[in-house]
C-alpha atoms as a PDB file:
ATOM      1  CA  UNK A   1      26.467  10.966  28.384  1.00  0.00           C
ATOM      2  CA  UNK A   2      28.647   8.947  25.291  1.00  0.00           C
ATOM      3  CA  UNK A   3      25.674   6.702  24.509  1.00  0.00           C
ATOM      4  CA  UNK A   4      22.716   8.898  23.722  1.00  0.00           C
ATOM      5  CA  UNK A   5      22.668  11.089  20.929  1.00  0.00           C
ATOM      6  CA  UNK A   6      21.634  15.520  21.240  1.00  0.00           C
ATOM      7  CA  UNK A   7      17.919  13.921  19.463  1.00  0.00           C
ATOM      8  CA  UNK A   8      17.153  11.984  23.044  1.00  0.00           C
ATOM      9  CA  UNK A   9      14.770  13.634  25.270  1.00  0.00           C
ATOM     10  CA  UNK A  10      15.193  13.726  29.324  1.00  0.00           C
ATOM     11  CA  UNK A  11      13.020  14.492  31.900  1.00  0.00           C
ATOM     12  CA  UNK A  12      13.770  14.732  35.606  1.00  0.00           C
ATOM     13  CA  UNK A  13      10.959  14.261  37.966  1.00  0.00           C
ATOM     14  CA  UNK A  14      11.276  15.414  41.792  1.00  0.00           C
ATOM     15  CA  UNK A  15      10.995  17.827  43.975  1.00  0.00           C
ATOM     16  CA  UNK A  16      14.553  19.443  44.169  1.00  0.00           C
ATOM     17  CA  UNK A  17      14.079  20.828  47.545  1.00  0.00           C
ATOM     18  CA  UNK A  18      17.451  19.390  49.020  1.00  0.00           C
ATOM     19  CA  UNK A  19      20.085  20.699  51.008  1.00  0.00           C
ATOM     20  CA  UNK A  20      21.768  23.348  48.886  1.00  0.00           C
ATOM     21  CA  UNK A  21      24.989  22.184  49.414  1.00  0.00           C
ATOM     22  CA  UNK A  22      23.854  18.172  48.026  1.00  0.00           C
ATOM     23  CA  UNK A  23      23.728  20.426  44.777  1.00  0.00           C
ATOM     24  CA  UNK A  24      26.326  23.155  44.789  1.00  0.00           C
ATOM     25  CA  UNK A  25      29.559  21.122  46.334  1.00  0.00           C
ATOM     26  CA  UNK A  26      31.753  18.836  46.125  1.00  0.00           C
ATOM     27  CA  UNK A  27      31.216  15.926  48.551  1.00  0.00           C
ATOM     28  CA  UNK A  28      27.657  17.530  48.713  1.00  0.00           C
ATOM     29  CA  UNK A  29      26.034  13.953  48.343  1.00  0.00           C
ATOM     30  CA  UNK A  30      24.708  12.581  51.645  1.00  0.00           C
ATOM     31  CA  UNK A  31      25.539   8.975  50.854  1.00  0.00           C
ATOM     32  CA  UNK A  32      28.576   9.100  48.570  1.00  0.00           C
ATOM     33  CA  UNK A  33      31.427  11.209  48.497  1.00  0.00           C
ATOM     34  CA  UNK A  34      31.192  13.093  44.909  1.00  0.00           C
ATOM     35  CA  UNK A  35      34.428  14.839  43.295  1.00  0.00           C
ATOM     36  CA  UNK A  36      32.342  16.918  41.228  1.00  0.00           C
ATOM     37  CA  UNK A  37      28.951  18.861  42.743  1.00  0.00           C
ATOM     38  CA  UNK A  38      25.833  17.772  41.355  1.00  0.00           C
ATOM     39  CA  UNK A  39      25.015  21.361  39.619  1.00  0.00           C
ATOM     40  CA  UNK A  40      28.189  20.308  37.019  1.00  0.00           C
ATOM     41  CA  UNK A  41      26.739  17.213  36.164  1.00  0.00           C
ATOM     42  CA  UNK A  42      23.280  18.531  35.292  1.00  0.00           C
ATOM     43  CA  UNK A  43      24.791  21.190  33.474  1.00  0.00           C
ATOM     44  CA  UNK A  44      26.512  18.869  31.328  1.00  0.00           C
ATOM     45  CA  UNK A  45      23.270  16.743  31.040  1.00  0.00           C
ATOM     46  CA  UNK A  46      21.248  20.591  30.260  1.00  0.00           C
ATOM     47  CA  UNK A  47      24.505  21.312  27.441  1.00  0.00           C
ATOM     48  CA  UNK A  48      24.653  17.448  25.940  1.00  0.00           C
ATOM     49  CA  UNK A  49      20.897  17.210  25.349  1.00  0.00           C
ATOM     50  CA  UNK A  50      18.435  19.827  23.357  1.00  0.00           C
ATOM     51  CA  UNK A  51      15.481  18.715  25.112  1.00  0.00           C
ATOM     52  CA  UNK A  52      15.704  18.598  29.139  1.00  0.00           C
ATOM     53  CA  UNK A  53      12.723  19.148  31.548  1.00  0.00           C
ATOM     54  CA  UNK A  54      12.102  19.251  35.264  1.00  0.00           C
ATOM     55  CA  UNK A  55       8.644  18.483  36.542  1.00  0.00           C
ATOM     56  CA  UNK A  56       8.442  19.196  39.787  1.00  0.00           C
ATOM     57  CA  UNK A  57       5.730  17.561  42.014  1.00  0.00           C
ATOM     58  CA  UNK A  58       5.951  19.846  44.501  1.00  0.00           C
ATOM     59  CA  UNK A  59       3.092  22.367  45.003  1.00  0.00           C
ATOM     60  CA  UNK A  60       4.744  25.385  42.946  1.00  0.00           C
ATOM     61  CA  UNK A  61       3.416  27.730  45.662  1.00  0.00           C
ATOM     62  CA  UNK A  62       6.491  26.201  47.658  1.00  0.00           C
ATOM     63  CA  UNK A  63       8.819  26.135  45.296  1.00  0.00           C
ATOM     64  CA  UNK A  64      10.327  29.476  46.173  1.00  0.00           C
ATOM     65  CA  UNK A  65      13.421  31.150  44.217  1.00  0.00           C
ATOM     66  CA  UNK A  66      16.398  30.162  46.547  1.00  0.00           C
ATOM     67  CA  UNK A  67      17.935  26.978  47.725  1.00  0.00           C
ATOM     68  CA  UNK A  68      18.956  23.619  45.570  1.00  0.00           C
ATOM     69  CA  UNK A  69      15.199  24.492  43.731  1.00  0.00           C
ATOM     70  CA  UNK A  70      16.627  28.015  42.728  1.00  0.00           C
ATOM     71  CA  UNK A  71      19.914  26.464  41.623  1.00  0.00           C
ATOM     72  CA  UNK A  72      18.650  23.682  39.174  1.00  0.00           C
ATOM     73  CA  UNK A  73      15.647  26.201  37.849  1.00  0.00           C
ATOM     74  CA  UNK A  74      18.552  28.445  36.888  1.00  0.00           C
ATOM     75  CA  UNK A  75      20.401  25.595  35.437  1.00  0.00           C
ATOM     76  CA  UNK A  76      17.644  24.672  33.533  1.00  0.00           C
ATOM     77  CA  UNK A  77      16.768  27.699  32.436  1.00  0.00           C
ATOM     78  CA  UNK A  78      13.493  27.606  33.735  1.00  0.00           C
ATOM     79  CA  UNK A  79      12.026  24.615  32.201  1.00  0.00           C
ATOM     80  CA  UNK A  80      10.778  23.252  35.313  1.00  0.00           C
ATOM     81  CA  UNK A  81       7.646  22.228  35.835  1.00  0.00           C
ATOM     82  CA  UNK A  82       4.542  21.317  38.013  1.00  0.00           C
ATOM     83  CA  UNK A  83       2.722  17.913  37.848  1.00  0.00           C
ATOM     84  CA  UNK A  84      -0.358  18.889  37.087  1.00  0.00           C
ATOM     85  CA  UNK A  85      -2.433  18.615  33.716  1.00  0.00           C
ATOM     86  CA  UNK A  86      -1.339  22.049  32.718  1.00  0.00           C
ATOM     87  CA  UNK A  87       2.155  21.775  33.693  1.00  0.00           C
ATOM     88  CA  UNK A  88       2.944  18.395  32.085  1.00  0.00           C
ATOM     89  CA  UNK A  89       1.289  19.759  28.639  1.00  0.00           C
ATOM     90  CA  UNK A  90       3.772  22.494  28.805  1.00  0.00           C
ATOM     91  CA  UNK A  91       6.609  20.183  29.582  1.00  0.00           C
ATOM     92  CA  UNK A  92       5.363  17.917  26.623  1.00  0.00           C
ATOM     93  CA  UNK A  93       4.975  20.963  24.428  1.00  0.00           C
ATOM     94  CA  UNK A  94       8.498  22.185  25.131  1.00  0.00           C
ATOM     95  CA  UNK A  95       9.974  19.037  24.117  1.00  0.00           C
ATOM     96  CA  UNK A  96       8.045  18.300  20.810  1.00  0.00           C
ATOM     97  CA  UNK A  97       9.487  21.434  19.768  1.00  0.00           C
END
């Protein structure tokens, strides 16, 4: 987070369909114990940078509104996205802005 300037652009690909709690707690993480839940550091990733996406390649028919999915779309404001054509153009669109 030090070493890259506002002007760099990030992009998370993956489905975020994990265990709410991998997101939301502390010692959430399946394979590491974590002191701080995952939500805080992708806020501070969302706040640091001006241009974050999510594409999601995940059919968005199951992408629902609840769970770790609900938790990061609401974190990132909504700028999550499908991997298709359409949803990547979007994605690009948003961060040529």
């Amino acid at each position: 987070l030090n070493k890259y300037g506002r002007d760099y652009k990030v992009i998370f690909i993956g489905d975020a369909m994990m265990a709410p709690y991998e997101v939301t707690h502390t010692g959430g993480s399946v394979e590491h114990w974590n002191d701080e839940a995952g939500a805080v550091w992708l806020q501070r990733l969302k706040d640091k940078f001006d241009k974050v996406v999510w594409i999601n390649p995940a059919p968005e028919s199951h992408w629902g509104q609840g769970g770790s999915l609900g938790v990061i779309k609401q974190i990132f404001e909504d700028e999550m996205y499908p991997l298709t054509l359409e949803g990547l153009e979007k994605a690009m669109k948003k961060m040529s802005r």
